[in-house]
PDB file of N, CA and C in Angstrom:
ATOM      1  N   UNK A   1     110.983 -26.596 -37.366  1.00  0.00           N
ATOM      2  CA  UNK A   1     111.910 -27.640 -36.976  1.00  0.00           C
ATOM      3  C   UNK A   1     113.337 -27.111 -36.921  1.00  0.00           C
ATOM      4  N   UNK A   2     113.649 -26.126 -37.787  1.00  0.00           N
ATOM      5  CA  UNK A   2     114.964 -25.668 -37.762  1.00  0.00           C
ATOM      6  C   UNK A   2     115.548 -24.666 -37.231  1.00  0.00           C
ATOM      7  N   UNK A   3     114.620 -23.607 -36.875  1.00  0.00           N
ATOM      8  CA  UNK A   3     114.380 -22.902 -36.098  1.00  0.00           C
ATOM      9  C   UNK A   3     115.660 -22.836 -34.923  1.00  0.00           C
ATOM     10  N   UNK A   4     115.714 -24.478 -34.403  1.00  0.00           N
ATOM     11  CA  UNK A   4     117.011 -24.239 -33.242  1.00  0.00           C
ATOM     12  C   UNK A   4     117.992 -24.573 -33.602  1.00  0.00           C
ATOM     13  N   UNK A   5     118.348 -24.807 -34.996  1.00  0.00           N
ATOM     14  CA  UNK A   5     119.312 -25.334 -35.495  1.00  0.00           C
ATOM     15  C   UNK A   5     120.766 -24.892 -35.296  1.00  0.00           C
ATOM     16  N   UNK A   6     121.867 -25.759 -35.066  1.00  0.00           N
ATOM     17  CA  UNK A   6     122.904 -24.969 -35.374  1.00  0.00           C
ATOM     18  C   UNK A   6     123.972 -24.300 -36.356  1.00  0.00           C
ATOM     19  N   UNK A   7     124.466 -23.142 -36.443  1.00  0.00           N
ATOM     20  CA  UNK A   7     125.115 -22.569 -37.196  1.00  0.00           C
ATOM     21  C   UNK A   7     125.895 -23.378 -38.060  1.00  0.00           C
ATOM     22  N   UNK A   8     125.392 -23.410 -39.460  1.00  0.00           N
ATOM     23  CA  UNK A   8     126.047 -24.347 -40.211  1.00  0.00           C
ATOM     24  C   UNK A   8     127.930 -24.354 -40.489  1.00  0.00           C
ATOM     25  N   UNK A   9     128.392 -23.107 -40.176  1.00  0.00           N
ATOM     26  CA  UNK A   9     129.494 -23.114 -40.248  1.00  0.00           C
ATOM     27  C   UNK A   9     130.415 -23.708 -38.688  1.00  0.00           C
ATOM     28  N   UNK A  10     129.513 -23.674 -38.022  1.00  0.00           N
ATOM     29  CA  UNK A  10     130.193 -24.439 -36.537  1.00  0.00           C
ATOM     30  C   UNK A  10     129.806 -26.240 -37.256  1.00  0.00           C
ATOM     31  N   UNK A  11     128.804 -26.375 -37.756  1.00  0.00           N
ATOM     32  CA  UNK A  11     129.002 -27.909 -38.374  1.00  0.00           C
ATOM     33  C   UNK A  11     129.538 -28.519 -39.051  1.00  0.00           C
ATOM     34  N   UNK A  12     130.228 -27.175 -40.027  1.00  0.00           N
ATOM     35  CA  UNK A  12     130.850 -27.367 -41.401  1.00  0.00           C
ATOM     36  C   UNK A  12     132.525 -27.741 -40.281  1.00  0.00           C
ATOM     37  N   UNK A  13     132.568 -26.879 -39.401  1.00  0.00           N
ATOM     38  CA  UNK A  13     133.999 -26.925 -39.021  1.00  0.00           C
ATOM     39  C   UNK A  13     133.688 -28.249 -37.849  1.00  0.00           C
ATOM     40  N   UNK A  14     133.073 -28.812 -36.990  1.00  0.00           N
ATOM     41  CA  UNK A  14     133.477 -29.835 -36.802  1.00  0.00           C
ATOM     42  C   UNK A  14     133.289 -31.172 -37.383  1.00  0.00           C
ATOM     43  N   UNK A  15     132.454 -30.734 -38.682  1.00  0.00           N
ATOM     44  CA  UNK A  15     132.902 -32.138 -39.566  1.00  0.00           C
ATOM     45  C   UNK A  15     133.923 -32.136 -40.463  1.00  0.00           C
ATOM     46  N   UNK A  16     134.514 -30.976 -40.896  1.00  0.00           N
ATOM     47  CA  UNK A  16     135.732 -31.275 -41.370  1.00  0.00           C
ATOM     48  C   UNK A  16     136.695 -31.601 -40.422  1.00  0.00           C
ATOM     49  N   UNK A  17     137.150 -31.214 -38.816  1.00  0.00           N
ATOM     50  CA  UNK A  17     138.238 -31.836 -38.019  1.00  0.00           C
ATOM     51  C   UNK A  17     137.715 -33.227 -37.774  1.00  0.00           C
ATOM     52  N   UNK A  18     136.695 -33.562 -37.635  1.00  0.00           N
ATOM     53  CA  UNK A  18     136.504 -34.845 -38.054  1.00  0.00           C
ATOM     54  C   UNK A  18     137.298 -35.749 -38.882  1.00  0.00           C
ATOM     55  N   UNK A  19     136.512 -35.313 -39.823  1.00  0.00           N
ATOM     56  CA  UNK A  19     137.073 -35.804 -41.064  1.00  0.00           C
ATOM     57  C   UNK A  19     138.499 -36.295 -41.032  1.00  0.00           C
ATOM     58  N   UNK A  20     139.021 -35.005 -40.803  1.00  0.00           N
ATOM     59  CA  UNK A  20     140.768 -35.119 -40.671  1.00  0.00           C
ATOM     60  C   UNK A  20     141.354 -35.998 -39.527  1.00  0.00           C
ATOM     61  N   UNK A  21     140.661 -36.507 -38.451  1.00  0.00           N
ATOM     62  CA  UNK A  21     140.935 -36.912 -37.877  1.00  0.00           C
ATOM     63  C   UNK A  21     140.412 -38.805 -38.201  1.00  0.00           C
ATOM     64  N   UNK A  22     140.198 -39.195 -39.130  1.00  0.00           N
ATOM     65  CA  UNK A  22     139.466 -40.224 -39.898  1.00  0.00           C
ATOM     66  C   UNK A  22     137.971 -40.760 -39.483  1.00  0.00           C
ATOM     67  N   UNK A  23     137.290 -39.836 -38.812  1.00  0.00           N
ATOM     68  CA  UNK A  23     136.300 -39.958 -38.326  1.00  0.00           C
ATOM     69  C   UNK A  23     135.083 -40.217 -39.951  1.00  0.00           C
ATOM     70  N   UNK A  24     133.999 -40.947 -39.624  1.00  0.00           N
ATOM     71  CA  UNK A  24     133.467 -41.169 -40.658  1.00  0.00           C
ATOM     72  C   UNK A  24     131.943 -41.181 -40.056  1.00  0.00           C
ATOM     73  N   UNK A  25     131.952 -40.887 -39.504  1.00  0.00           N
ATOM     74  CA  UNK A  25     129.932 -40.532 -38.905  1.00  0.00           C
ATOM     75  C   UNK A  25     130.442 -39.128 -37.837  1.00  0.00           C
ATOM     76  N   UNK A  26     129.928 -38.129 -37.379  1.00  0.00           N
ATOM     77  CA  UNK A  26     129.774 -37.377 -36.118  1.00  0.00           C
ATOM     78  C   UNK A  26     128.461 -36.823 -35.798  1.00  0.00           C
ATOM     79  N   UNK A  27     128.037 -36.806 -35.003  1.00  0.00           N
ATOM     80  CA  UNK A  27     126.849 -36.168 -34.493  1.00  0.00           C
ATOM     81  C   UNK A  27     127.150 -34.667 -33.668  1.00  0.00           C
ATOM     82  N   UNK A  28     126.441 -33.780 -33.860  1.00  0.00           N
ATOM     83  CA  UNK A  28     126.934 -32.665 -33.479  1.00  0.00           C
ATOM     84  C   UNK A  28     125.449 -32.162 -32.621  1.00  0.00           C
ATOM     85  N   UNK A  29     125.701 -31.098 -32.143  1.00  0.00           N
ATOM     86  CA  UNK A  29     124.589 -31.148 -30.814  1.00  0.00           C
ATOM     87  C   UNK A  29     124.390 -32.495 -29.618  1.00  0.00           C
ATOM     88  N   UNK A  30     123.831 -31.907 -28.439  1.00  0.00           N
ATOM     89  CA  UNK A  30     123.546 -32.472 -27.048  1.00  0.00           C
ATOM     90  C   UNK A  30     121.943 -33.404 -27.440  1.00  0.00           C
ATOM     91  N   UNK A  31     120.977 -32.856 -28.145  1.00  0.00           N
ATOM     92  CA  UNK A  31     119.780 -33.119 -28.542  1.00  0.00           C
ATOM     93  C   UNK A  31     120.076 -34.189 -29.643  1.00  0.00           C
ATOM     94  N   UNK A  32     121.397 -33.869 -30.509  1.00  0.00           N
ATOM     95  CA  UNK A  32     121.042 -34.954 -31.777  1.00  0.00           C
ATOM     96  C   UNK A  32     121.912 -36.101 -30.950  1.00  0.00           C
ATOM     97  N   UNK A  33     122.623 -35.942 -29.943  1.00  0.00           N
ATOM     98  CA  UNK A  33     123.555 -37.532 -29.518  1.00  0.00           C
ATOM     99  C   UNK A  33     122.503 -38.124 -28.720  1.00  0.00           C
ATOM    100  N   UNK A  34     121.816 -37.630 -27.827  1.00  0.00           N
ATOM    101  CA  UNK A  34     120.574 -37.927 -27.285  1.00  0.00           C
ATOM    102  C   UNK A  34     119.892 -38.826 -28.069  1.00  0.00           C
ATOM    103  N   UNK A  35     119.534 -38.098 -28.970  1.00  0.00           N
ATOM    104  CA  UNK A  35     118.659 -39.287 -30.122  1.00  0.00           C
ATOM    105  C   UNK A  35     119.288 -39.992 -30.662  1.00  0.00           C
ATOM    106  N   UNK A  36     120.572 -39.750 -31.285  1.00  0.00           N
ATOM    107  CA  UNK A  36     121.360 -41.178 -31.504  1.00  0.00           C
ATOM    108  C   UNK A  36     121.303 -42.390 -30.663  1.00  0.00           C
ATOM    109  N   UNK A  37     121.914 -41.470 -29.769  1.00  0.00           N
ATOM    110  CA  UNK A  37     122.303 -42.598 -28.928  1.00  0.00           C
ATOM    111  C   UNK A  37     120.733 -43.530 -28.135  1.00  0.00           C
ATOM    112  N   UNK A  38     119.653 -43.028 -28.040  1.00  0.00           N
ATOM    113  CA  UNK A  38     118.453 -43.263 -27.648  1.00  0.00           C
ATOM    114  C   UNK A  38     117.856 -44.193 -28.583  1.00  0.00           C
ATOM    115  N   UNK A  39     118.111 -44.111 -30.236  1.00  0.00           N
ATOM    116  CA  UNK A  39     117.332 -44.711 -31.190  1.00  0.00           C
ATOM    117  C   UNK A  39     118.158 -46.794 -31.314  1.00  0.00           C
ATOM    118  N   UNK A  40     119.233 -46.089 -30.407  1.00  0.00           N
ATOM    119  CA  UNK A  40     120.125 -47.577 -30.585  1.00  0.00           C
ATOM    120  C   UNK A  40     118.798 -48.848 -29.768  1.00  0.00           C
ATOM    121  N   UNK A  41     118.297 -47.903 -29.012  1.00  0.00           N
ATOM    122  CA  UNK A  41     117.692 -48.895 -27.269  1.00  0.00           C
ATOM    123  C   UNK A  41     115.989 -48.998 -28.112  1.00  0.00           C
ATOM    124  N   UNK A  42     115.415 -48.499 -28.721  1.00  0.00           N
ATOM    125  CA  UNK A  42     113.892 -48.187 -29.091  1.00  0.00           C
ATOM    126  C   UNK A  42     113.725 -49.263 -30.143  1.00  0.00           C
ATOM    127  N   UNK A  43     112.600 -49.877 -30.859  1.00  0.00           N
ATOM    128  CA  UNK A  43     112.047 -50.413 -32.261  1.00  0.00           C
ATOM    129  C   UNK A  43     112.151 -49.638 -33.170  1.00  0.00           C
ATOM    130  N   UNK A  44     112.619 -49.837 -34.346  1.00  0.00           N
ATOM    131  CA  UNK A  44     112.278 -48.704 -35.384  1.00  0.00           C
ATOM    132  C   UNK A  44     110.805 -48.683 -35.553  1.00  0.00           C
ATOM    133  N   UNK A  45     110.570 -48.990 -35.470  1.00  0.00           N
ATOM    134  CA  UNK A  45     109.044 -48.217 -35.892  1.00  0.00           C
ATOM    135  C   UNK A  45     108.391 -46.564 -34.690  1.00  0.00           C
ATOM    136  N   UNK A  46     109.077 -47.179 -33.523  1.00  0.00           N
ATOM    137  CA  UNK A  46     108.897 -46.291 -32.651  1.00  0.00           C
ATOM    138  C   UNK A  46     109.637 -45.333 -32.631  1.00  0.00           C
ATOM    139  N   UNK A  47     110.960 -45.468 -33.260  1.00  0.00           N
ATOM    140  CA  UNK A  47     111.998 -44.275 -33.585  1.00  0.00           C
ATOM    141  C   UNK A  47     111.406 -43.098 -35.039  1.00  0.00           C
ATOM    142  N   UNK A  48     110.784 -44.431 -35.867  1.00  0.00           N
ATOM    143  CA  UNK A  48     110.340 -43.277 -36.901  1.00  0.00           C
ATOM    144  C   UNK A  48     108.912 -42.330 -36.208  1.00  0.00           C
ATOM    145  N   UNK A  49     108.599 -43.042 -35.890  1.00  0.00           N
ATOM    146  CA  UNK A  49     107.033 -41.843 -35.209  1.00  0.00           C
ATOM    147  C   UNK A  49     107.716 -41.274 -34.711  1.00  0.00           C
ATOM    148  N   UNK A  50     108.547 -41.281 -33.685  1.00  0.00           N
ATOM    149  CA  UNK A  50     109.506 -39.769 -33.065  1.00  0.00           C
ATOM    150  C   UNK A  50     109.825 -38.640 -34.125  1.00  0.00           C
ATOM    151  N   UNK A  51     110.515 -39.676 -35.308  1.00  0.00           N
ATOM    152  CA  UNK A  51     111.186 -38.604 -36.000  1.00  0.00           C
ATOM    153  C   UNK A  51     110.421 -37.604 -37.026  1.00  0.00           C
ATOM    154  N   UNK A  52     108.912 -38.476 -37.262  1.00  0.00           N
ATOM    155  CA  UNK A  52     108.307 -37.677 -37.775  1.00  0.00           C
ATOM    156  C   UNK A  52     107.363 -36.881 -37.435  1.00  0.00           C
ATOM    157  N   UNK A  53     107.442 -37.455 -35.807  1.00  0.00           N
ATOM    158  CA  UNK A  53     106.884 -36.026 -34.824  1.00  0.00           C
ATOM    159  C   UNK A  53     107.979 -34.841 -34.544  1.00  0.00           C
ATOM    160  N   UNK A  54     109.138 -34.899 -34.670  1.00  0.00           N
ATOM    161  CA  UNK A  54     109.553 -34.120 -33.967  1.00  0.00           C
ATOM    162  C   UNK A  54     109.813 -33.324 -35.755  1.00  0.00           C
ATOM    163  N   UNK A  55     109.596 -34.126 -36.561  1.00  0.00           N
ATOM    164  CA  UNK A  55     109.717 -33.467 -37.821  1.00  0.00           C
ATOM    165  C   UNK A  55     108.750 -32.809 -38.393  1.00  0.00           C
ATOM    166  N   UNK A  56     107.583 -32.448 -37.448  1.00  0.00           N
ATOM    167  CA  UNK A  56     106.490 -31.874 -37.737  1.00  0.00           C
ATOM    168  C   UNK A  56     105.437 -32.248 -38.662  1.00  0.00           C
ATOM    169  N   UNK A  57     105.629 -33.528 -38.986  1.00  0.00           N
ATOM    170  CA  UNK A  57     104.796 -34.042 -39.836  1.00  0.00           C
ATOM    171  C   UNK A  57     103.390 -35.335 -39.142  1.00  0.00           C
ATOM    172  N   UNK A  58     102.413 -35.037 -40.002  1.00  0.00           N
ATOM    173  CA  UNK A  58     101.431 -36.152 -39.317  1.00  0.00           C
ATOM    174  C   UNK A  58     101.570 -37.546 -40.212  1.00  0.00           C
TER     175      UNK A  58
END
Protein backbone atom coordinates (compact mmCIF):
# COMPACT_ATOMS: atom_id res chain seq x y z
CA UNK A 1 0.00 0.00 0.00
CA UNK A 2 2.82 2.33 0.66
CA UNK A 3 4.93 1.45 -1.69
CA UNK A 4 3.78 4.80 -3.77
CA UNK A 5 3.81 6.83 -1.04
CA UNK A 6 5.08 10.21 -0.79
CA UNK A 7 8.30 11.44 0.65
CA UNK A 8 7.49 12.18 4.11
CA UNK A 9 9.56 15.19 4.28
CA UNK A 10 7.73 16.84 1.13
CA UNK A 11 4.53 16.15 3.59
CA UNK A 12 6.15 17.23 6.61
CA UNK A 13 6.90 20.59 4.61
CA UNK A 14 3.56 21.15 3.13
CA UNK A 15 1.81 20.61 6.28
CA UNK A 16 3.74 22.79 8.16
CA UNK A 17 3.18 25.93 5.40
CA UNK A 18 -0.11 24.95 5.95
CA UNK A 19 -0.24 25.15 9.15
CA UNK A 20 1.30 28.61 9.08
CA UNK A 21 -0.93 29.69 6.85
CA UNK A 22 -4.02 28.66 9.42
CA UNK A 23 -4.92 25.86 7.44
CA UNK A 24 -6.33 22.99 9.62
CA UNK A 25 -7.02 19.79 7.33
CA UNK A 26 -4.66 19.44 3.85
CA UNK A 27 -4.62 16.67 1.62
CA UNK A 28 -1.51 16.15 -0.21
CA UNK A 29 -1.24 14.06 -3.44
CA UNK A 30 -3.54 14.06 -6.86
CA UNK A 31 -4.83 10.33 -5.75
CA UNK A 32 -5.57 11.35 -2.03
CA UNK A 33 -7.80 14.75 -3.25
CA UNK A 34 -9.42 12.41 -5.68
CA UNK A 35 -10.62 10.36 -2.86
CA UNK A 36 -11.40 13.11 -0.72
CA UNK A 37 -13.03 14.81 -2.73
CA UNK A 38 -14.93 11.52 -4.29
CA UNK A 39 -15.86 10.12 -0.67
CA UNK A 40 -17.95 13.55 -0.19
CA UNK A 41 -20.52 12.13 -3.36
CA UNK A 42 -20.47 8.00 -2.27
CA UNK A 43 -22.40 6.15 1.08
CA UNK A 44 -20.09 5.41 3.69
CA UNK A 45 -20.37 2.11 3.65
CA UNK A 46 -19.26 2.14 0.04
CA UNK A 47 -16.36 4.47 0.84
CA UNK A 48 -15.17 2.05 3.57
CA UNK A 49 -15.03 -1.12 1.17
CA UNK A 50 -12.87 1.17 -1.08
CA UNK A 51 -10.73 1.97 1.66
CA UNK A 52 -10.24 -1.32 2.77
CA UNK A 53 -9.67 -2.51 -0.65
CA UNK A 54 -7.35 -0.23 -1.60
CA UNK A 55 -5.89 -0.94 1.96
CA UNK A 56 -5.26 -4.37 1.08
CA UNK A 57 -7.31 -5.88 3.41
CA UNK A 58 -10.29 -8.53 3.00
Amino acid sequence: MFSRAMAVDIVAKKGYKAMMRGKRVIVTGVLNKAGALGAKFVPRSLAAKIAKYVAGEK
